[in-house]
PDB file of N, CA and C in Angstrom:
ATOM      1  N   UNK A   1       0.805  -1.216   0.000  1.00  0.00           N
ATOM      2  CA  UNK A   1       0.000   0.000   0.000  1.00  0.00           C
ATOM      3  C   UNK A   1       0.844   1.274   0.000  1.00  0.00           C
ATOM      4  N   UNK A   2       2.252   1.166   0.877  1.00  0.00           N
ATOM      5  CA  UNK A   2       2.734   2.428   0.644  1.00  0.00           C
ATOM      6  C   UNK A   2       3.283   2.845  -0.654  1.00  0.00           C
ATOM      7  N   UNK A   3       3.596   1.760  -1.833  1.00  0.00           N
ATOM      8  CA  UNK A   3       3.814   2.152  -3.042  1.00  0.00           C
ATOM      9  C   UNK A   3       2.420   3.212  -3.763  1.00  0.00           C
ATOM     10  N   UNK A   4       1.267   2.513  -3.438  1.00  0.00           N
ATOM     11  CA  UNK A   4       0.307   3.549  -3.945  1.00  0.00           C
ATOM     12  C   UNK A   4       0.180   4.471  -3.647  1.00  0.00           C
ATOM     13  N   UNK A   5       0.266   4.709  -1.870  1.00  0.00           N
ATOM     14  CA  UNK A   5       0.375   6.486  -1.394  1.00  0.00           C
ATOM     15  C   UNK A   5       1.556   7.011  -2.150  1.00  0.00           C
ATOM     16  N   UNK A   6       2.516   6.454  -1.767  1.00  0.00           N
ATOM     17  CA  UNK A   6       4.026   7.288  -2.399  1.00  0.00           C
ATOM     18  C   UNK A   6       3.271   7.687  -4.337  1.00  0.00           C
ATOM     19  N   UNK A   7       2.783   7.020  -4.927  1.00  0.00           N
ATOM     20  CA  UNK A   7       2.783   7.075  -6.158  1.00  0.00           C
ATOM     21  C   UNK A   7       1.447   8.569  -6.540  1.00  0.00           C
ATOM     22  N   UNK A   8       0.894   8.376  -5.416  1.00  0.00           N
ATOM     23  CA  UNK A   8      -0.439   9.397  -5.811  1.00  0.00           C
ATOM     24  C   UNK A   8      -0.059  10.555  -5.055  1.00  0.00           C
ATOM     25  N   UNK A   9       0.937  10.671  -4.326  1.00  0.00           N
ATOM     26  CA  UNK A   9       1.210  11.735  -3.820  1.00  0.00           C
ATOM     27  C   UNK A   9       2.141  12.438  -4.295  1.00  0.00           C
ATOM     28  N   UNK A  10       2.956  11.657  -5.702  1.00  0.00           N
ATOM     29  CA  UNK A  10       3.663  12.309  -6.162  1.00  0.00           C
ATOM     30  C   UNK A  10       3.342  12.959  -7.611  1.00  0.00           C
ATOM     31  N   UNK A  11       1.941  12.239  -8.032  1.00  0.00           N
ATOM     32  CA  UNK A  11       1.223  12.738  -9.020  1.00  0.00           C
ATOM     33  C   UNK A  11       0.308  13.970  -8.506  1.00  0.00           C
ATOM     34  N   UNK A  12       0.078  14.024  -7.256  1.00  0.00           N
ATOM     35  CA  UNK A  12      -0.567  15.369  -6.764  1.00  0.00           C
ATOM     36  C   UNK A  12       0.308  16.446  -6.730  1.00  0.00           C
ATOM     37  N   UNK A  13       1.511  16.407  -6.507  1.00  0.00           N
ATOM     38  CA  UNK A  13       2.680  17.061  -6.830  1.00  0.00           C
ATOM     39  C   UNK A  13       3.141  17.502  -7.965  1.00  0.00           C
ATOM     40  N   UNK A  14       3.430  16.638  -8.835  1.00  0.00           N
ATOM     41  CA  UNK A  14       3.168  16.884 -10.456  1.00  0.00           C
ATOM     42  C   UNK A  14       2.304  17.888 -11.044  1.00  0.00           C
ATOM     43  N   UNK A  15       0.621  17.464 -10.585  1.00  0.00           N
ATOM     44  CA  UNK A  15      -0.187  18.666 -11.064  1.00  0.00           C
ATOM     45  C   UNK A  15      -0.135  19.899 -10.394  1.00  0.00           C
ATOM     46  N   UNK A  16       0.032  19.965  -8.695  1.00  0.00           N
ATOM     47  CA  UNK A  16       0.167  21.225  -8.383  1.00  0.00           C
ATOM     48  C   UNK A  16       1.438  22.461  -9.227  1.00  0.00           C
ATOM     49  N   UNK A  17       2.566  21.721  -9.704  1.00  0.00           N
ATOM     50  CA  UNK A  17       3.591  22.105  -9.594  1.00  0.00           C
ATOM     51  C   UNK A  17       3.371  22.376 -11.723  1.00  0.00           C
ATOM     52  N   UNK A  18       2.294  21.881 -12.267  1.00  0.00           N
ATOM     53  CA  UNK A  18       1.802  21.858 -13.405  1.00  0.00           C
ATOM     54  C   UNK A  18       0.908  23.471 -13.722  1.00  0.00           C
ATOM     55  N   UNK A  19      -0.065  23.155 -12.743  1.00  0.00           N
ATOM     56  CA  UNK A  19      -1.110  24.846 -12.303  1.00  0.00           C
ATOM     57  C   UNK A  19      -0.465  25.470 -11.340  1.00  0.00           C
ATOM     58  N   UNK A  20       0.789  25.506 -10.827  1.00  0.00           N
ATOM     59  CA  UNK A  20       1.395  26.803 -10.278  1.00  0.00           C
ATOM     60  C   UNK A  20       2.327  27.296 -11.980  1.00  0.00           C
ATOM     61  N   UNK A  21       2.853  26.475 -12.842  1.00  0.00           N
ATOM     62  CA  UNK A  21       3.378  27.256 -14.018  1.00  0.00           C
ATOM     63  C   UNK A  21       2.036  27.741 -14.356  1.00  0.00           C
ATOM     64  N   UNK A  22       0.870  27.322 -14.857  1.00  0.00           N
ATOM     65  CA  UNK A  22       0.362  28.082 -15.509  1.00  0.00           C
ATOM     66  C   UNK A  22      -0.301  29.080 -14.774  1.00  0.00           C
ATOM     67  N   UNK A  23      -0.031  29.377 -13.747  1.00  0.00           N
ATOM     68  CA  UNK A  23      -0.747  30.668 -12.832  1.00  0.00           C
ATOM     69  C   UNK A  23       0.180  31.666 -12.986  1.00  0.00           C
ATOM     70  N   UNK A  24       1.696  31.284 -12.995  1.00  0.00           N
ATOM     71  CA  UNK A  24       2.659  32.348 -13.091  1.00  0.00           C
ATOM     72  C   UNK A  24       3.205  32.819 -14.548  1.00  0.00           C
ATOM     73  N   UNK A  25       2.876  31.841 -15.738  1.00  0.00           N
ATOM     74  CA  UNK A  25       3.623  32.063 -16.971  1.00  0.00           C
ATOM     75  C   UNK A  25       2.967  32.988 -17.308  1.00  0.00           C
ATOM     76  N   UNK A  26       2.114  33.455 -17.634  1.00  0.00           N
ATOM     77  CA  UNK A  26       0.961  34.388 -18.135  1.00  0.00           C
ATOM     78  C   UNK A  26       1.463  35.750 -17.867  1.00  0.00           C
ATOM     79  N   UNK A  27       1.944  35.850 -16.418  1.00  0.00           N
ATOM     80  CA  UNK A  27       2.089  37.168 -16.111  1.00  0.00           C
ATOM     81  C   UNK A  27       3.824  37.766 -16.436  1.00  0.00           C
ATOM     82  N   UNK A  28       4.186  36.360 -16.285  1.00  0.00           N
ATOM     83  CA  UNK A  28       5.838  36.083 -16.396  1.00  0.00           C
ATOM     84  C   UNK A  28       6.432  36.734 -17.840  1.00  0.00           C
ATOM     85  N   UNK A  29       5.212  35.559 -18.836  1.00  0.00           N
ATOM     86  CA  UNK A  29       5.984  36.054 -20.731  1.00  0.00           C
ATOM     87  C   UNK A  29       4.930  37.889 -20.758  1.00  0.00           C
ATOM     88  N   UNK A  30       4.253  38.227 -20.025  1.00  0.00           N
ATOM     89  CA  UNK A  30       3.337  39.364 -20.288  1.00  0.00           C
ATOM     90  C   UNK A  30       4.363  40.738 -20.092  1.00  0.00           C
ATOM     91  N   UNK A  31       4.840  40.597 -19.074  1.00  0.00           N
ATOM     92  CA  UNK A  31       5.535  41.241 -18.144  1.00  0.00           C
ATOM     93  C   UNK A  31       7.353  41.353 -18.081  1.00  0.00           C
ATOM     94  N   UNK A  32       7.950  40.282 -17.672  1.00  0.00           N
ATOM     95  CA  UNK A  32       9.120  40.404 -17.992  1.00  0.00           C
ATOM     96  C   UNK A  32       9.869  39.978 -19.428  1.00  0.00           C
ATOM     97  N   UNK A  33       9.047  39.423 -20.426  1.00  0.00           N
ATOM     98  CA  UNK A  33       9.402  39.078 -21.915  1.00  0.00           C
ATOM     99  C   UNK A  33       8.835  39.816 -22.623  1.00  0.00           C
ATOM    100  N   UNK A  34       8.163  40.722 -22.502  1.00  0.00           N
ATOM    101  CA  UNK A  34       7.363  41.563 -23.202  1.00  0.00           C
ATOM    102  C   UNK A  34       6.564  40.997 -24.551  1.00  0.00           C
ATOM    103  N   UNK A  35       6.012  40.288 -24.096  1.00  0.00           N
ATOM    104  CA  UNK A  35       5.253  39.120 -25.286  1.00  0.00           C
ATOM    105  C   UNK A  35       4.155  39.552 -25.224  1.00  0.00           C
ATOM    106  N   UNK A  36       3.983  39.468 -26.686  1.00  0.00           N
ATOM    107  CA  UNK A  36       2.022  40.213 -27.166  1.00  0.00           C
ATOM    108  C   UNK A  36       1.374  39.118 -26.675  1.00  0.00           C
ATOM    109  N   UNK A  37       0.269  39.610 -26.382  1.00  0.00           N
ATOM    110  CA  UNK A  37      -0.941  39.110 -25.158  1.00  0.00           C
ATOM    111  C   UNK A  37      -1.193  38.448 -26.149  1.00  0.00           C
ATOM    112  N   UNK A  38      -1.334  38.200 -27.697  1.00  0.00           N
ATOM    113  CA  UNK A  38      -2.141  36.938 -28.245  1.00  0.00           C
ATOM    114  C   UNK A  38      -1.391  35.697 -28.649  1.00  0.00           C
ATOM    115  N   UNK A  39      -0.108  36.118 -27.977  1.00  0.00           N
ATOM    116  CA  UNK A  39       0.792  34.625 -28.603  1.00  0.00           C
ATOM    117  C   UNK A  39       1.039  34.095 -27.149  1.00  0.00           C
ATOM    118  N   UNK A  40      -0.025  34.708 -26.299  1.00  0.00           N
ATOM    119  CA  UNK A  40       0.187  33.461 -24.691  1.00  0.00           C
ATOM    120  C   UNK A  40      -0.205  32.163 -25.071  1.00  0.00           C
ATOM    121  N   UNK A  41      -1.549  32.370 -25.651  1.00  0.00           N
ATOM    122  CA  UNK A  41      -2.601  30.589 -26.046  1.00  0.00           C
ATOM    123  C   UNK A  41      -0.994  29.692 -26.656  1.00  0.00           C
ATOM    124  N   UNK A  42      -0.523  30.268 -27.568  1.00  0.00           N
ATOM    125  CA  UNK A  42       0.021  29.306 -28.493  1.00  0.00           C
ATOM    126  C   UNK A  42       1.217  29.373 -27.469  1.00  0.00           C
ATOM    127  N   UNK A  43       1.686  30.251 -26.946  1.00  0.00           N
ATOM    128  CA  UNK A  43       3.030  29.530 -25.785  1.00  0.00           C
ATOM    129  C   UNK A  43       2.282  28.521 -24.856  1.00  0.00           C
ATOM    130  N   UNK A  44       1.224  28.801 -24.278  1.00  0.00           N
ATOM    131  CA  UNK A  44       0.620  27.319 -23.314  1.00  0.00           C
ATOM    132  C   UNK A  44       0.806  26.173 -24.562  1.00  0.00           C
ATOM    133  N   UNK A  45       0.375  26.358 -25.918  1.00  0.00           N
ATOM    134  CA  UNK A  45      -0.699  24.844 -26.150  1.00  0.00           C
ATOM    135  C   UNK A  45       1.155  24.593 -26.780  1.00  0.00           C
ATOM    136  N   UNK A  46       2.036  25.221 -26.940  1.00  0.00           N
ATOM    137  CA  UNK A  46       3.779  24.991 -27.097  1.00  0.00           C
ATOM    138  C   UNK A  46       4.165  23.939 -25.830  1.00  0.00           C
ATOM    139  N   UNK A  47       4.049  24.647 -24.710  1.00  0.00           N
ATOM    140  CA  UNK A  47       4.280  23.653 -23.390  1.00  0.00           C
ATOM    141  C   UNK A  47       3.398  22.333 -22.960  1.00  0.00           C
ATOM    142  N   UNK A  48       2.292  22.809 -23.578  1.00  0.00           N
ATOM    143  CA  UNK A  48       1.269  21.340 -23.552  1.00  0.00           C
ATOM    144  C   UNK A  48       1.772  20.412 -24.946  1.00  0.00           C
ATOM    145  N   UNK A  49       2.257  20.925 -25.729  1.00  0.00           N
ATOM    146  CA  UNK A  49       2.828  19.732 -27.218  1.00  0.00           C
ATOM    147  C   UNK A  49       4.243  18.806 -26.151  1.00  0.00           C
ATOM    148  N   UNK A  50       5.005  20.161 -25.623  1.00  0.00           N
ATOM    149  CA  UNK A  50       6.095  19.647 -25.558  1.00  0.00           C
ATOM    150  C   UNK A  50       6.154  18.754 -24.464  1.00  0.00           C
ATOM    151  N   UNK A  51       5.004  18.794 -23.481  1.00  0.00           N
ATOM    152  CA  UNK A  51       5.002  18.188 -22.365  1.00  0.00           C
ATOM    153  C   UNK A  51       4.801  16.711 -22.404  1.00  0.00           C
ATOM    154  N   UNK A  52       3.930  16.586 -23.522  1.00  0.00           N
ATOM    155  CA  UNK A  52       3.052  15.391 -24.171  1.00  0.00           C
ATOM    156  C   UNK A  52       4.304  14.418 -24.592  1.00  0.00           C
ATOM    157  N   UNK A  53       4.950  15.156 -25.701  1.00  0.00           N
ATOM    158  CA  UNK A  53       6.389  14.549 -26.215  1.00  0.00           C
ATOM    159  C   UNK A  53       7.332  13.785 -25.246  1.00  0.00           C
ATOM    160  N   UNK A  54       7.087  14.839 -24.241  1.00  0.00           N
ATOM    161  CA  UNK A  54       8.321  14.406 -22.889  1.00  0.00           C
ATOM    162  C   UNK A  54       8.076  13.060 -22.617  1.00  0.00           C
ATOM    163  N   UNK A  55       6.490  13.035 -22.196  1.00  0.00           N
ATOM    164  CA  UNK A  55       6.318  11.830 -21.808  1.00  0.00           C
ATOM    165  C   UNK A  55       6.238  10.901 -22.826  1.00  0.00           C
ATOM    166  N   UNK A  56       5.991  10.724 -24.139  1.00  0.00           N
ATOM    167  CA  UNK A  56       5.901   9.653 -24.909  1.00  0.00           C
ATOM    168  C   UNK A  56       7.439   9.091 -24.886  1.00  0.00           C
ATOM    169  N   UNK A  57       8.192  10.416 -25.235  1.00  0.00           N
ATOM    170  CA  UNK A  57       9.461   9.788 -25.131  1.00  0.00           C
ATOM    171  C   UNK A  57      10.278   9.058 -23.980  1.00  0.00           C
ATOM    172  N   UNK A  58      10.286   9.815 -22.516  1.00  0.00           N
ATOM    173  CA  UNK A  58      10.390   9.262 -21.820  1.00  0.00           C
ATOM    174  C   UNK A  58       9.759   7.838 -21.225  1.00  0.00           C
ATOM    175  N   UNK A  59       8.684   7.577 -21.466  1.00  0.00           N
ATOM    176  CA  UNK A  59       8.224   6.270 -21.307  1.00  0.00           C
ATOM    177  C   UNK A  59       8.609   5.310 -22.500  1.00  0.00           C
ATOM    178  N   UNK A  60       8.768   5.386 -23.498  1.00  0.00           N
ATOM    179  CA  UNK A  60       9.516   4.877 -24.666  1.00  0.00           C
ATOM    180  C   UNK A  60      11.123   4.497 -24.006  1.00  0.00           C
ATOM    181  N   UNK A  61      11.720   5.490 -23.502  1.00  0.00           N
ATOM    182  CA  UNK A  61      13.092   5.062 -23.076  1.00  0.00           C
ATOM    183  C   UNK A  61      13.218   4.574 -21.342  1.00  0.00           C
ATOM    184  N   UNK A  62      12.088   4.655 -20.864  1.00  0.00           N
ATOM    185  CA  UNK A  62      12.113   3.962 -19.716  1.00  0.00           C
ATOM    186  C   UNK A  62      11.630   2.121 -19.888  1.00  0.00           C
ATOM    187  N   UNK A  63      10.842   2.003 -20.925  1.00  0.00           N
ATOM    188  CA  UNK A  63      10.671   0.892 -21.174  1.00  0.00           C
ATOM    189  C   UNK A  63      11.883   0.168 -22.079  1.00  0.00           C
ATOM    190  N   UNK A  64      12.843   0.794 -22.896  1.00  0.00           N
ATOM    191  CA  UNK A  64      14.119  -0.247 -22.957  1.00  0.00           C
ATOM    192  C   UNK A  64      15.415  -0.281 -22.415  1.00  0.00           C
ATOM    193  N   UNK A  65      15.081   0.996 -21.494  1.00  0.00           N
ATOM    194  CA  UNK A  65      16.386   1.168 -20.834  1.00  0.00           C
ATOM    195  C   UNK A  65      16.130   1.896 -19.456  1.00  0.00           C
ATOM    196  N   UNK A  66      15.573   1.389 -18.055  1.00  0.00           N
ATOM    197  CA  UNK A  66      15.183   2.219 -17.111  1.00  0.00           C
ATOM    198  C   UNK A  66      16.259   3.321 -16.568  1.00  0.00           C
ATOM    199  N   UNK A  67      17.442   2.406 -16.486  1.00  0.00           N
ATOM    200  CA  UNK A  67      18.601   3.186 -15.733  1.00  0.00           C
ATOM    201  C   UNK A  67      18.890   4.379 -16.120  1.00  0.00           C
ATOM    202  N   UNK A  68      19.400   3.949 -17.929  1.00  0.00           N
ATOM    203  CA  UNK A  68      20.036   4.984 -18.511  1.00  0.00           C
ATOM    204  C   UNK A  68      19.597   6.076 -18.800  1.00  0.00           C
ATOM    205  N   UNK A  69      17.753   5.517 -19.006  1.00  0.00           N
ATOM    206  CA  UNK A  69      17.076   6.824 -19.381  1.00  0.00           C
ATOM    207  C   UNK A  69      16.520   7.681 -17.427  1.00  0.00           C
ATOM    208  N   UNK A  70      16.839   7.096 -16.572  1.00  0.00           N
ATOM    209  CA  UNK A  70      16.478   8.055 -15.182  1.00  0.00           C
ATOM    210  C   UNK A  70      17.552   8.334 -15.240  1.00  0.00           C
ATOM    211  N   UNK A  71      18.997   8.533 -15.784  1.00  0.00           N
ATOM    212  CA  UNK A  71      20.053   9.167 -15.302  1.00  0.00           C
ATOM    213  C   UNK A  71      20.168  10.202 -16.364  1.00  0.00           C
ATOM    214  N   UNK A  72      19.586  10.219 -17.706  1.00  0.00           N
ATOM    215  CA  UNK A  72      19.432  10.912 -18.522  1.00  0.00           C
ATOM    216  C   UNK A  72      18.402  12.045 -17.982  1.00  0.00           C
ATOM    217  N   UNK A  73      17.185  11.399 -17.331  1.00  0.00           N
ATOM    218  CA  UNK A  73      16.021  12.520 -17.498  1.00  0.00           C
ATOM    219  C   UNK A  73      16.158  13.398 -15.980  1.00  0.00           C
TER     220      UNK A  73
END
């Protein structure tokens, strides 16, 4: 059982730490990057492509190589 707490508590972590970027990027690229207010959408749905990728890839290289790819990622 403690594998499942440890495992859901670190996916609650994950998302908090998911909606604290997107609470702060907004004001972050607005403000200190001086980025036009209509290219925020496409910087989120940029970090949502790339996030997606992360994981396909990373689970791709955790499944033929666990070690190499957790010392990589």
């Amino acid at each position: 059982r403690q594998q499942v707490w440890t495992s859901l508590i670190l996916m609650l972590m994950l998302m908090i730490g998911q909606f604290a970027l997107f609470t702060y990027i907004t004001p972050m690229l607005l403000e200190v990057t001086g980025l036009d207010e209509s290219l925020i959408p496409w910087m989120l749905l940029l970090n949502g492509v790339g996030a997606t990728i992360g994981v396909l890839v990373g689970g791709k290289l955790a499944d033929w190589k666990l070690m190499p790819s957790l010392i990589v990622m």
